[in-house]
C-alpha atoms as a PDB file:
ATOM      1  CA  UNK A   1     206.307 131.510 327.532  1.00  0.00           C
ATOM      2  CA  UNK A   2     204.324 129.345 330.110  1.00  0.00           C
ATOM      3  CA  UNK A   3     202.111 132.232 330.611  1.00  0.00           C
ATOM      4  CA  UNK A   4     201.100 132.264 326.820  1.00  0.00           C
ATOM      5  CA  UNK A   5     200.303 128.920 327.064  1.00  0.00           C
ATOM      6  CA  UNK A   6     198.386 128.249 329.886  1.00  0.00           C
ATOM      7  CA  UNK A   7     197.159 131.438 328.498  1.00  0.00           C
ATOM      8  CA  UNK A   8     196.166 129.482 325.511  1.00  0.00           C
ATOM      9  CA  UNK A   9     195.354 126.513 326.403  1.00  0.00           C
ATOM     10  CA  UNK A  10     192.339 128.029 328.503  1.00  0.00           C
ATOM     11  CA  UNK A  11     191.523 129.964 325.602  1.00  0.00           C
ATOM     12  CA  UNK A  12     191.420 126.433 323.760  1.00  0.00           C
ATOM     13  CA  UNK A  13     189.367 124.223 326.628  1.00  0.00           C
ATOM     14  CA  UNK A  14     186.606 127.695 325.904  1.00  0.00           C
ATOM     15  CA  UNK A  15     186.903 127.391 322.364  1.00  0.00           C
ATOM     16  CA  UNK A  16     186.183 123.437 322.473  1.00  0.00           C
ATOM     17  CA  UNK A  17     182.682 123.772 324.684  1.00  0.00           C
ATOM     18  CA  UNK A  18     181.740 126.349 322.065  1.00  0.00           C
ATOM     19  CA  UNK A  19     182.128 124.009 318.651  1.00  0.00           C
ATOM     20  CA  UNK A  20     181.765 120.390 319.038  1.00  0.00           C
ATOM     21  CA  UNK A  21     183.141 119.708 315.951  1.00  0.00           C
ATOM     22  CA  UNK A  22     185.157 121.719 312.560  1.00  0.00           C
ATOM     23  CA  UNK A  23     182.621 123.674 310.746  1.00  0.00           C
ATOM     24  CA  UNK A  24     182.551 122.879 306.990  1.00  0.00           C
ATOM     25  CA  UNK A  25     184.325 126.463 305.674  1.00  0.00           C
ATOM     26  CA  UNK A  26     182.447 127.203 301.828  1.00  0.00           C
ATOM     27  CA  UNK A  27     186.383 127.996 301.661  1.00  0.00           C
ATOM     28  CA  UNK A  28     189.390 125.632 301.613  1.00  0.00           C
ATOM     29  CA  UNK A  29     191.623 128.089 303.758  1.00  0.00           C
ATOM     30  CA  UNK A  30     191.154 131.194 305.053  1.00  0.00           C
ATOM     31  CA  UNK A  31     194.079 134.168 305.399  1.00  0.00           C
ATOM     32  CA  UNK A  32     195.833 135.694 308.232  1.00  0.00           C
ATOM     33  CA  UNK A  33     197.903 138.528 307.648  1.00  0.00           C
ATOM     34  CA  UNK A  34     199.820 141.416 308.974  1.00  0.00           C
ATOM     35  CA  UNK A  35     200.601 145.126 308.372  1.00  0.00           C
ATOM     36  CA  UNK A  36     202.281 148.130 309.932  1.00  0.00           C
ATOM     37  CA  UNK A  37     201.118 151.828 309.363  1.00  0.00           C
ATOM     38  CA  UNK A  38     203.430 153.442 306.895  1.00  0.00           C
ATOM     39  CA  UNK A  39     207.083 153.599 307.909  1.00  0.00           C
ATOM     40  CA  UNK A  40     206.276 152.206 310.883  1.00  0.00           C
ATOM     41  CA  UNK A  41     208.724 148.970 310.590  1.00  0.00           C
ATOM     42  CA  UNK A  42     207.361 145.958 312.860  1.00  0.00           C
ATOM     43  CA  UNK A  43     209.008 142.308 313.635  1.00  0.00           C
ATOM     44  CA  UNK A  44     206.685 139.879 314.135  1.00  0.00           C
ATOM     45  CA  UNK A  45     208.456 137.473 316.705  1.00  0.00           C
ATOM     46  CA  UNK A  46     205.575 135.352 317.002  1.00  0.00           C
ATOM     47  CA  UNK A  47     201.343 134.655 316.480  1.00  0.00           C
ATOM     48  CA  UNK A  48     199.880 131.244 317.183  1.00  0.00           C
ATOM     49  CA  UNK A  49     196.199 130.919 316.593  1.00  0.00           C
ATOM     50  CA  UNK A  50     193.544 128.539 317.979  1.00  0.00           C
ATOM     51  CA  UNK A  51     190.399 127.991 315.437  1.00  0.00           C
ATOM     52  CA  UNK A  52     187.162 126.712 317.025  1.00  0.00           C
ATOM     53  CA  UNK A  53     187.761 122.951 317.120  1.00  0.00           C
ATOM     54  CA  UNK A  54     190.203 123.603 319.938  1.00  0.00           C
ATOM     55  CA  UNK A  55     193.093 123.022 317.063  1.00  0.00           C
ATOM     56  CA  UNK A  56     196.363 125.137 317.328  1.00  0.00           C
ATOM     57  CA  UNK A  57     198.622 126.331 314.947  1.00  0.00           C
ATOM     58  CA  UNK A  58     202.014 127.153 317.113  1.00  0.00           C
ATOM     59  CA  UNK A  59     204.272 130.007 314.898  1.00  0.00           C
ATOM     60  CA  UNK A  60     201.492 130.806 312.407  1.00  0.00           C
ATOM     61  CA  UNK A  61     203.557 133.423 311.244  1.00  0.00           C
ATOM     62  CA  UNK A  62     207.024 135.719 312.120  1.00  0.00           C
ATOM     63  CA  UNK A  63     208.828 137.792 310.472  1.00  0.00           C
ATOM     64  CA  UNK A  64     208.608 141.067 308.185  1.00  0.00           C
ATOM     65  CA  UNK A  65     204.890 142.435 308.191  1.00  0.00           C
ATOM     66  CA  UNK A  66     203.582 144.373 305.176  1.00  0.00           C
ATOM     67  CA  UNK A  67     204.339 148.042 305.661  1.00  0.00           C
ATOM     68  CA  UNK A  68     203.904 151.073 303.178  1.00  0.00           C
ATOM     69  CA  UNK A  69     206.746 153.834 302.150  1.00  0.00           C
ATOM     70  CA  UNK A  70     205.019 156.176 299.999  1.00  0.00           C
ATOM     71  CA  UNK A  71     206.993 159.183 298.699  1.00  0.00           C
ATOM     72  CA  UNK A  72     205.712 161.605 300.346  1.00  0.00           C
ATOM     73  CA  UNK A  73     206.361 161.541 304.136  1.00  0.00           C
ATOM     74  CA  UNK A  74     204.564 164.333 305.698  1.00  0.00           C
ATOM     75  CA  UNK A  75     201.806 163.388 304.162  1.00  0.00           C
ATOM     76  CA  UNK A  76     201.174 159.538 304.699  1.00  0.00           C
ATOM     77  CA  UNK A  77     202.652 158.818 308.136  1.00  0.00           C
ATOM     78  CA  UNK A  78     199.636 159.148 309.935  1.00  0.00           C
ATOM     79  CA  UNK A  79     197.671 156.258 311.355  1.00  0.00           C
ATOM     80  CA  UNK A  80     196.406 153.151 308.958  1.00  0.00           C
ATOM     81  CA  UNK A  81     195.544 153.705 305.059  1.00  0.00           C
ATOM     82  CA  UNK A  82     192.015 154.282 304.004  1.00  0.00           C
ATOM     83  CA  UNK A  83     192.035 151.308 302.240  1.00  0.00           C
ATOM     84  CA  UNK A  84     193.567 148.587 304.273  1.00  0.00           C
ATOM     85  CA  UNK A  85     195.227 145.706 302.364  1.00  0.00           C
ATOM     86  CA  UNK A  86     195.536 142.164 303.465  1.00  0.00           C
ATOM     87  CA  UNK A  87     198.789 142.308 304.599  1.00  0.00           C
ATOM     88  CA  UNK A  88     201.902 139.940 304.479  1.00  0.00           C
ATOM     89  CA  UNK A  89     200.817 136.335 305.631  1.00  0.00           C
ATOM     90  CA  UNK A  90     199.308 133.164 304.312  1.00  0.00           C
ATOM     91  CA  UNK A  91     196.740 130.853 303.901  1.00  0.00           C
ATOM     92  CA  UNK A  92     195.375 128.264 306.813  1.00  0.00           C
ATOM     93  CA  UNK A  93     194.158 125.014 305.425  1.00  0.00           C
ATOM     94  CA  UNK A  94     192.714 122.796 307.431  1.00  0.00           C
ATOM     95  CA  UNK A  95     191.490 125.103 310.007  1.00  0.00           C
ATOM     96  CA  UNK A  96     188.432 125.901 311.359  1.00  0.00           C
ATOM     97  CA  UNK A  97     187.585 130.130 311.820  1.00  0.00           C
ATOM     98  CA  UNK A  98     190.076 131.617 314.261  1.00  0.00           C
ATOM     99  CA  UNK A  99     188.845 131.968 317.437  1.00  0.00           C
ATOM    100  CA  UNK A 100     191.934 132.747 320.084  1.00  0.00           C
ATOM    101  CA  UNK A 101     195.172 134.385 318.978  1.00  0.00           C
ATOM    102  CA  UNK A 102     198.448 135.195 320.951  1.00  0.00           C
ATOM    103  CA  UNK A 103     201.234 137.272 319.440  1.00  0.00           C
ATOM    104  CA  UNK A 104     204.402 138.950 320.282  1.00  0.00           C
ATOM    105  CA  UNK A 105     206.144 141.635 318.348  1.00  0.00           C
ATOM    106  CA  UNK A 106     208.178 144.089 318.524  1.00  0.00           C
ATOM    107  CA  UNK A 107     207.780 147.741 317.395  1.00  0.00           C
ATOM    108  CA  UNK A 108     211.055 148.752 315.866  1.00  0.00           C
ATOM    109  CA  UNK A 109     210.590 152.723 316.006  1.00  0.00           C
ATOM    110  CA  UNK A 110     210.310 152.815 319.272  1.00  0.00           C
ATOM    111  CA  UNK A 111     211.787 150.013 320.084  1.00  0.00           C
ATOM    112  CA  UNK A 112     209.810 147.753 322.774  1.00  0.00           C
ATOM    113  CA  UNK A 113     208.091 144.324 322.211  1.00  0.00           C
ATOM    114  CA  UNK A 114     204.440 144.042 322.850  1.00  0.00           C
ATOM    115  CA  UNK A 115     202.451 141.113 323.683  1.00  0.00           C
ATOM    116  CA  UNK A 116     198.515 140.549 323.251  1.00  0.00           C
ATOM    117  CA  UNK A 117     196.078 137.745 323.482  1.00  0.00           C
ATOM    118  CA  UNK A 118     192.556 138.152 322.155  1.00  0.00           C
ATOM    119  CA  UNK A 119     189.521 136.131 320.798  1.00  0.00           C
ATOM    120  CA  UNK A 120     187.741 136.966 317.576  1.00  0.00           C
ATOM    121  CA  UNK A 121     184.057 138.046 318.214  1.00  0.00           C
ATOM    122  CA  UNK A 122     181.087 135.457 317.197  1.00  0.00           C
ATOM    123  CA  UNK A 123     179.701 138.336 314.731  1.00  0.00           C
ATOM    124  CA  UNK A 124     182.952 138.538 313.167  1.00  0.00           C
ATOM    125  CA  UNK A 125     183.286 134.684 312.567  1.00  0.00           C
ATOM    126  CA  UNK A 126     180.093 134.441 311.201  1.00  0.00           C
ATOM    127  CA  UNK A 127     180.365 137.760 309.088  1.00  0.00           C
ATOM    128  CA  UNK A 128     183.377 135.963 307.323  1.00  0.00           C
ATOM    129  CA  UNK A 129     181.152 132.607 306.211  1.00  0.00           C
ATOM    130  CA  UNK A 130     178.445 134.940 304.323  1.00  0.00           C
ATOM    131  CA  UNK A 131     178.542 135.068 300.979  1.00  0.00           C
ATOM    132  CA  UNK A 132     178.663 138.690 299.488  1.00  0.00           C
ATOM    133  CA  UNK A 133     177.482 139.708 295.867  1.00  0.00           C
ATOM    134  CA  UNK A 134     180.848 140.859 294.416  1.00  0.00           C
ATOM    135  CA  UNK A 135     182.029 142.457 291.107  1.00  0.00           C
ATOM    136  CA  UNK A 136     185.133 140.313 289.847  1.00  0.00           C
ATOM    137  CA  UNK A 137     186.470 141.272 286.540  1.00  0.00           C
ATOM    138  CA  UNK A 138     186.602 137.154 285.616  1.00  0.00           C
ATOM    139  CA  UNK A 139     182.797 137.372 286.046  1.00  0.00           C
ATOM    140  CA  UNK A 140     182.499 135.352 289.766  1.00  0.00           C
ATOM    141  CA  UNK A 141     179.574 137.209 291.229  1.00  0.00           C
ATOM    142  CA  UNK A 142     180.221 136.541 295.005  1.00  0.00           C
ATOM    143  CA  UNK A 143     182.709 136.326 297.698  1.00  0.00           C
ATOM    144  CA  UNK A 144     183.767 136.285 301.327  1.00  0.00           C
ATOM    145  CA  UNK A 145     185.228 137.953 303.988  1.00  0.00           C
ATOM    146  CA  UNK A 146     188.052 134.789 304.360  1.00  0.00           C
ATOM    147  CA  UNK A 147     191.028 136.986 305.230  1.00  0.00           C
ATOM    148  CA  UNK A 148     192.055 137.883 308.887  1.00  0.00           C
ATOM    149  CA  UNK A 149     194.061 141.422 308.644  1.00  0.00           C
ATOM    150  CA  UNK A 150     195.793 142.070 312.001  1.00  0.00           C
ATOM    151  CA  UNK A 151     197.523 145.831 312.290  1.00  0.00           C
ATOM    152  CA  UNK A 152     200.050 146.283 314.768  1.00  0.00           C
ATOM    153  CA  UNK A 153     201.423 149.922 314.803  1.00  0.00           C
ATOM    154  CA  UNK A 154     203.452 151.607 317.689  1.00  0.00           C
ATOM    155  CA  UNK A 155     202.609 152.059 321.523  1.00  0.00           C
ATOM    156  CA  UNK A 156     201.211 148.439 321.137  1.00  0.00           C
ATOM    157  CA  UNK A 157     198.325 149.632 319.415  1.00  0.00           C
ATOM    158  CA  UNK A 158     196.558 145.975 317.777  1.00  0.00           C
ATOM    159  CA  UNK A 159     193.795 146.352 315.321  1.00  0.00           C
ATOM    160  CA  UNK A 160     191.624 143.544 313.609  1.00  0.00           C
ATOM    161  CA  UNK A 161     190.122 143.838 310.181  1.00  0.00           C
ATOM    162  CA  UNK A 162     188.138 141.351 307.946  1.00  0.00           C
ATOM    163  CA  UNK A 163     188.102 141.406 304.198  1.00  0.00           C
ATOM    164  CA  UNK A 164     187.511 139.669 300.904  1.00  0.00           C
ATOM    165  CA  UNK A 165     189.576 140.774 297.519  1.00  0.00           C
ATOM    166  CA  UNK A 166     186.669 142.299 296.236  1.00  0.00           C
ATOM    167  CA  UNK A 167     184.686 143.163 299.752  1.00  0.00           C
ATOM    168  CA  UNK A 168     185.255 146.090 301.890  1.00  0.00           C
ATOM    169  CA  UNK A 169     187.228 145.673 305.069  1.00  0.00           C
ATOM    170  CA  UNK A 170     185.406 145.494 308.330  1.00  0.00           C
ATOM    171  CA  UNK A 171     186.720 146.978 311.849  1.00  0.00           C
ATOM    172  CA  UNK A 172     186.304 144.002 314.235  1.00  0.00           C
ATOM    173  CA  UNK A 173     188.299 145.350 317.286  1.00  0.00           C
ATOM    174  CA  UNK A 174     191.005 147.692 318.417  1.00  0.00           C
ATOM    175  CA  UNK A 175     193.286 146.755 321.679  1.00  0.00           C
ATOM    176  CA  UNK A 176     196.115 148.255 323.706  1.00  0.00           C
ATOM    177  CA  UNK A 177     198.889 145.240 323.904  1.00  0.00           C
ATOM    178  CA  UNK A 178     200.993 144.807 327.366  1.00  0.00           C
ATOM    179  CA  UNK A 179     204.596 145.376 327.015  1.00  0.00           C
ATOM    180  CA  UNK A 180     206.561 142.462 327.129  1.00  0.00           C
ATOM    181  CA  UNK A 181     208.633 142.698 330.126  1.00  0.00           C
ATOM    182  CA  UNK A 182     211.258 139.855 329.134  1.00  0.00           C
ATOM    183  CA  UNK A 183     212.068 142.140 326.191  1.00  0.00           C
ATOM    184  CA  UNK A 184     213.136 140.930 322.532  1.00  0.00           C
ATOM    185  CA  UNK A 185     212.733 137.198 321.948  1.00  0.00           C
ATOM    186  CA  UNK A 186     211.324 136.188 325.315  1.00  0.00           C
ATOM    187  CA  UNK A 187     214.385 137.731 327.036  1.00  0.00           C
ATOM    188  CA  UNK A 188     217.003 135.671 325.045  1.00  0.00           C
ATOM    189  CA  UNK A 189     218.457 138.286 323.209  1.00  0.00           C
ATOM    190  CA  UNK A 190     220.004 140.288 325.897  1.00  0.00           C
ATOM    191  CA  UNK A 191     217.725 143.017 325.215  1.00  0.00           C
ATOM    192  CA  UNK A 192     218.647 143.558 321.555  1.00  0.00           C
ATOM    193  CA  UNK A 193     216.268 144.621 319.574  1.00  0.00           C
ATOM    194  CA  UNK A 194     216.320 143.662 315.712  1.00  0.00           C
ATOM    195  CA  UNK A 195     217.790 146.092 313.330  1.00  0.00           C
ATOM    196  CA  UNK A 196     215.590 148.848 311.645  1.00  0.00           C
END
């Protein structure tokens, strides 16, 4: 845990010579979320995130992470969907774009918990303040890419997607997480892994 954040806070100090001050979002929040490849059952232990005014948000999210179970198995368990979703999560207000996040998970198939630290690009950041011509059925005419999709999928495989509802997703990075070598919960389980 002290490794995640001095990890962090270094991360942080980096983020805080780079932005002065909160950039004014044209949004009032933007959306982190989560997602497994199909049947491929993740717990999400922990993810804090650090936005570019050196703010952190400690336990951003846990828990259950959107993953699909279509009826047909031999056919759609293989890799990520064409169409990526947002996955399960929510909405940061009050935050400026997410610059540094830290998560820990484990992969329940296997099982083994993965850790992974990472900073979201300056292309991506800025790719997710442009405003897009869209086609909403309620007649809005633009939108933006204001949701953060993070994939986390077996042998600690991490991959990073931008998107708006009505904008296609973007591929920002892909990254091979470290295994954890405290185990489940930071070592305080005894080595039990959650449930499938």
């Amino acid at each position: 845990m002290r490794r995640w954040l001095l990890s962090i806070a270094l991360f942080m100090s980096l983020a805080g010579c780079q932005s002065g001050a909160a950039n004014k979002l044209p949004y009032d929040a933007w959306y982190l979320g989560f997602l497994a490849p199909n049947y491929m059952e993740v717990w999400l232990e922990q993810a804090n995130i650090g936005d570019n005014s050196g703010r952190i948000f400690p336990n951003a999210m846990g828990g259950v992470v959107a993953m699909g179970e279509p009826a047909s198995l031999s056919a759609t368990a293989k890799g990520w969907p064409k169409r990526i979703g947002s996955g399960k999560g929510r909405y940061l207000t009050g935050l400026d774009l997410p610059y540094v996040v830290s998560l820990r998970w484990q992969s329940m198939v296997e099982p083994q918990t993965y850790h992974a630290l990472f900073t979201i690009p300056d292309w991506a950041q800025q790719k997710m303040t442009e405003q897009l011509p869209a086609n909403y059925p309620s007649g809005r005419t633009f939108d933006y890419r204001e949701s953060l999709t993070i994939g986390l999928a077996p042998g600690g495989i991490v991959k990073v997607w931008i998107k708006g509802p009505c904008l296609d997703p973007i591929e920002v990075l892909t990254l091979q997480a470290e295994i954890e070598p405290k185990g489940p919960y930071g070592g305080k389980s005894g080595g039990k892994y959650r449930p499938l």
